[in-house]
C-alpha atoms as a PDB file:
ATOM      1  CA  UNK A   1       0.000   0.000   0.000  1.00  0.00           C
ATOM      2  CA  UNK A   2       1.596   3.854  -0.733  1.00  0.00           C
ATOM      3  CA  UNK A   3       1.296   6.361   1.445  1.00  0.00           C
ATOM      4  CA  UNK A   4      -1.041   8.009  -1.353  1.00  0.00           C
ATOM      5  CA  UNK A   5      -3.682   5.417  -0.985  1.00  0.00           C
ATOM      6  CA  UNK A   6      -3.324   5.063   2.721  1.00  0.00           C
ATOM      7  CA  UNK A   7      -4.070   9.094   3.362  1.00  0.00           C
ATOM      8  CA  UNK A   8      -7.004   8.358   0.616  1.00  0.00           C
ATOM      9  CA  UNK A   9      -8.975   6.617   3.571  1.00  0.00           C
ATOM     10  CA  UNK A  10      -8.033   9.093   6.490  1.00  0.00           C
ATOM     11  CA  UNK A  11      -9.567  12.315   6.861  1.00  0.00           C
ATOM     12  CA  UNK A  12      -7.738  15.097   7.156  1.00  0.00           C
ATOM     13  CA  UNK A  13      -7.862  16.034  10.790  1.00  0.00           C
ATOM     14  CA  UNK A  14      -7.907  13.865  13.824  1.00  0.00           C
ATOM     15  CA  UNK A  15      -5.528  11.682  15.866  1.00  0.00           C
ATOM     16  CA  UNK A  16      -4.786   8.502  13.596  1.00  0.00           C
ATOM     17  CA  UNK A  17      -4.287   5.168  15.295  1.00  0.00           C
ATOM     18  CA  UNK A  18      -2.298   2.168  14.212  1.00  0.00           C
ATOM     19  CA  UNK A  19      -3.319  -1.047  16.416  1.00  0.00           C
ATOM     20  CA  UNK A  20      -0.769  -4.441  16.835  1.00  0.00           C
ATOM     21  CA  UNK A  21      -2.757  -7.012  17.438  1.00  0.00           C
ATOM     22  CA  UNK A  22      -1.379  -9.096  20.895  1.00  0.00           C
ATOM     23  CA  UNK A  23      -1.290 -12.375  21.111  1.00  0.00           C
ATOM     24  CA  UNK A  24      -2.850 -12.943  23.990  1.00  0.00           C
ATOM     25  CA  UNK A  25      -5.908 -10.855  22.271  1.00  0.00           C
ATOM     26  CA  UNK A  26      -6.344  -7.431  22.195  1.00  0.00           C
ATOM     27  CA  UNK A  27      -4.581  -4.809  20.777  1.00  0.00           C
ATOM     28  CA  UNK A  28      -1.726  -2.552  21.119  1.00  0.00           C
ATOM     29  CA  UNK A  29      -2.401   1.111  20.080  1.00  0.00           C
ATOM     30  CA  UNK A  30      -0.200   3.600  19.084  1.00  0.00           C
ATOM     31  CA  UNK A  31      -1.495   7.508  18.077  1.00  0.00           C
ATOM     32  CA  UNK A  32      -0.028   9.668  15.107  1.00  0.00           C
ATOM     33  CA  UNK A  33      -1.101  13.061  14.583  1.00  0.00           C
ATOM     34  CA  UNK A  34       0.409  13.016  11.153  1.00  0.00           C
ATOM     35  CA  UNK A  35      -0.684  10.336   8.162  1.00  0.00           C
ATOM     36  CA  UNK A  36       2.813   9.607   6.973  1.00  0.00           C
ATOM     37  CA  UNK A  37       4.220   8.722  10.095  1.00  0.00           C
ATOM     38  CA  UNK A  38       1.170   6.619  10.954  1.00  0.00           C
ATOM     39  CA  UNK A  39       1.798   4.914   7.986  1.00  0.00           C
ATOM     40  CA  UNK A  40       5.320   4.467   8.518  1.00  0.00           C
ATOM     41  CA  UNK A  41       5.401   2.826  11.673  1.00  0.00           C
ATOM     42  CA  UNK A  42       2.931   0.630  10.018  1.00  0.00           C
ATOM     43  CA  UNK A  43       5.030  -0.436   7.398  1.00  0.00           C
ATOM     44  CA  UNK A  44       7.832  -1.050  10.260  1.00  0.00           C
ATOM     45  CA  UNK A  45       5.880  -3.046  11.920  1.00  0.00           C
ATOM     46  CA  UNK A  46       4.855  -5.184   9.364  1.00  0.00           C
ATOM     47  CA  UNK A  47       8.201  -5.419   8.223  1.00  0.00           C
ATOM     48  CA  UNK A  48       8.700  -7.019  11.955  1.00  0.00           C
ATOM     49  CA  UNK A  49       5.830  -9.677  11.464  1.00  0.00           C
ATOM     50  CA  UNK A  50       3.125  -7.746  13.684  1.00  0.00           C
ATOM     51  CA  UNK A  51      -0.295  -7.977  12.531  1.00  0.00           C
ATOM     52  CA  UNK A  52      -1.249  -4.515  11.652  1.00  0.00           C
ATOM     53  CA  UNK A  53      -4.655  -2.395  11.639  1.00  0.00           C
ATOM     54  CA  UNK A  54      -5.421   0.898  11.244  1.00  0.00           C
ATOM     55  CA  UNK A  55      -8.248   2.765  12.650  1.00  0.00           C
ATOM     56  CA  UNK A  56     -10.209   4.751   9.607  1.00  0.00           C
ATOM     57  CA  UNK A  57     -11.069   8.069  11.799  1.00  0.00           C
ATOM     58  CA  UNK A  58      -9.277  10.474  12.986  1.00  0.00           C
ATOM     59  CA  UNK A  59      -9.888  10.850  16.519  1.00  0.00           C
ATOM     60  CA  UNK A  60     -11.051  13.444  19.008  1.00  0.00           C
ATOM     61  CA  UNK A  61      -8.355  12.268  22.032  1.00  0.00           C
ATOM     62  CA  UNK A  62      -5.746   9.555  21.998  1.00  0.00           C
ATOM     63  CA  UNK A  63      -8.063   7.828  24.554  1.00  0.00           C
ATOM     64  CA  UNK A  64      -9.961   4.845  22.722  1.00  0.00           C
ATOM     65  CA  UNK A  65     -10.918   3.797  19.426  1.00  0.00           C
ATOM     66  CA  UNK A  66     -14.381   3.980  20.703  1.00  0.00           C
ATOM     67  CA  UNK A  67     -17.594   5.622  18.194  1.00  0.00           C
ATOM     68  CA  UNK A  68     -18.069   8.304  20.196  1.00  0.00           C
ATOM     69  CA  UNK A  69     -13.945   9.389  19.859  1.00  0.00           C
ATOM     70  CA  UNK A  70     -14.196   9.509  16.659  1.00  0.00           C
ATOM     71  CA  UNK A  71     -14.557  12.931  15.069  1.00  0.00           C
ATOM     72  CA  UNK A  72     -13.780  12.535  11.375  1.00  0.00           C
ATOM     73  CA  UNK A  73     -14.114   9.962   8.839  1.00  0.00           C
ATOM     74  CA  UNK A  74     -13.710   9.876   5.001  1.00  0.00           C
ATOM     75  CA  UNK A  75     -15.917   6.806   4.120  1.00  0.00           C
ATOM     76  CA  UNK A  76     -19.692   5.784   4.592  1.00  0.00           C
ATOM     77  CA  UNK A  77     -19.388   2.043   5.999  1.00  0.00           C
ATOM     78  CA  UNK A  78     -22.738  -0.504   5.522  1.00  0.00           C
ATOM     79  CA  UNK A  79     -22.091  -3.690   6.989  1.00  0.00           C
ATOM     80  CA  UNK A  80     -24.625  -5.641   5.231  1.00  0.00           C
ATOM     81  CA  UNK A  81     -25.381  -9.356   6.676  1.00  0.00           C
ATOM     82  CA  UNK A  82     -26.497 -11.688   3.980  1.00  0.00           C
ATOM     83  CA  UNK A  83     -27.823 -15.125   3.961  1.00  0.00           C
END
């Protein structure tokens, strides 16, 4: 993924978080307030055989991941259960 594509899904403003998942369950977050170094570390940390996410808002705080932290997003999500 380039750094182009992966600032195509974040908004503009916001505190960006990259999460590693644990083994144990869980995750391991880490807050950028800039896209390319969010999406460095990311690469890094692939490139050290951690399972990688990335949060698509930008957040209020560096508190949670939770809805009601969120204060931007760039995409309209439907989860759609079929069958």
């Amino acid at each position: 993924m380039s750094l182009e594509f992966f600032s195509s899904l974040l908004p503009d403003s916001g505190f960006y978080c990259i999460g590693l998942l644990n083994e144990q369950g869980g995750f391991r977050h880490r807050w950028f307030n800039d896209k390319a170094k969010a999406y460095n570390y990311a690469l890094e940390m692939d490139r050290q055989n951690e399972t990688v996410y990335y949060a698509q808002a930008g957040f209020h705080e560096t508190t949670s991941r939770k809805g009601e932290n969120a204060k931007y997003l760039r995409a309209f999500f439907l989860d759609v259960d079929c069958g």
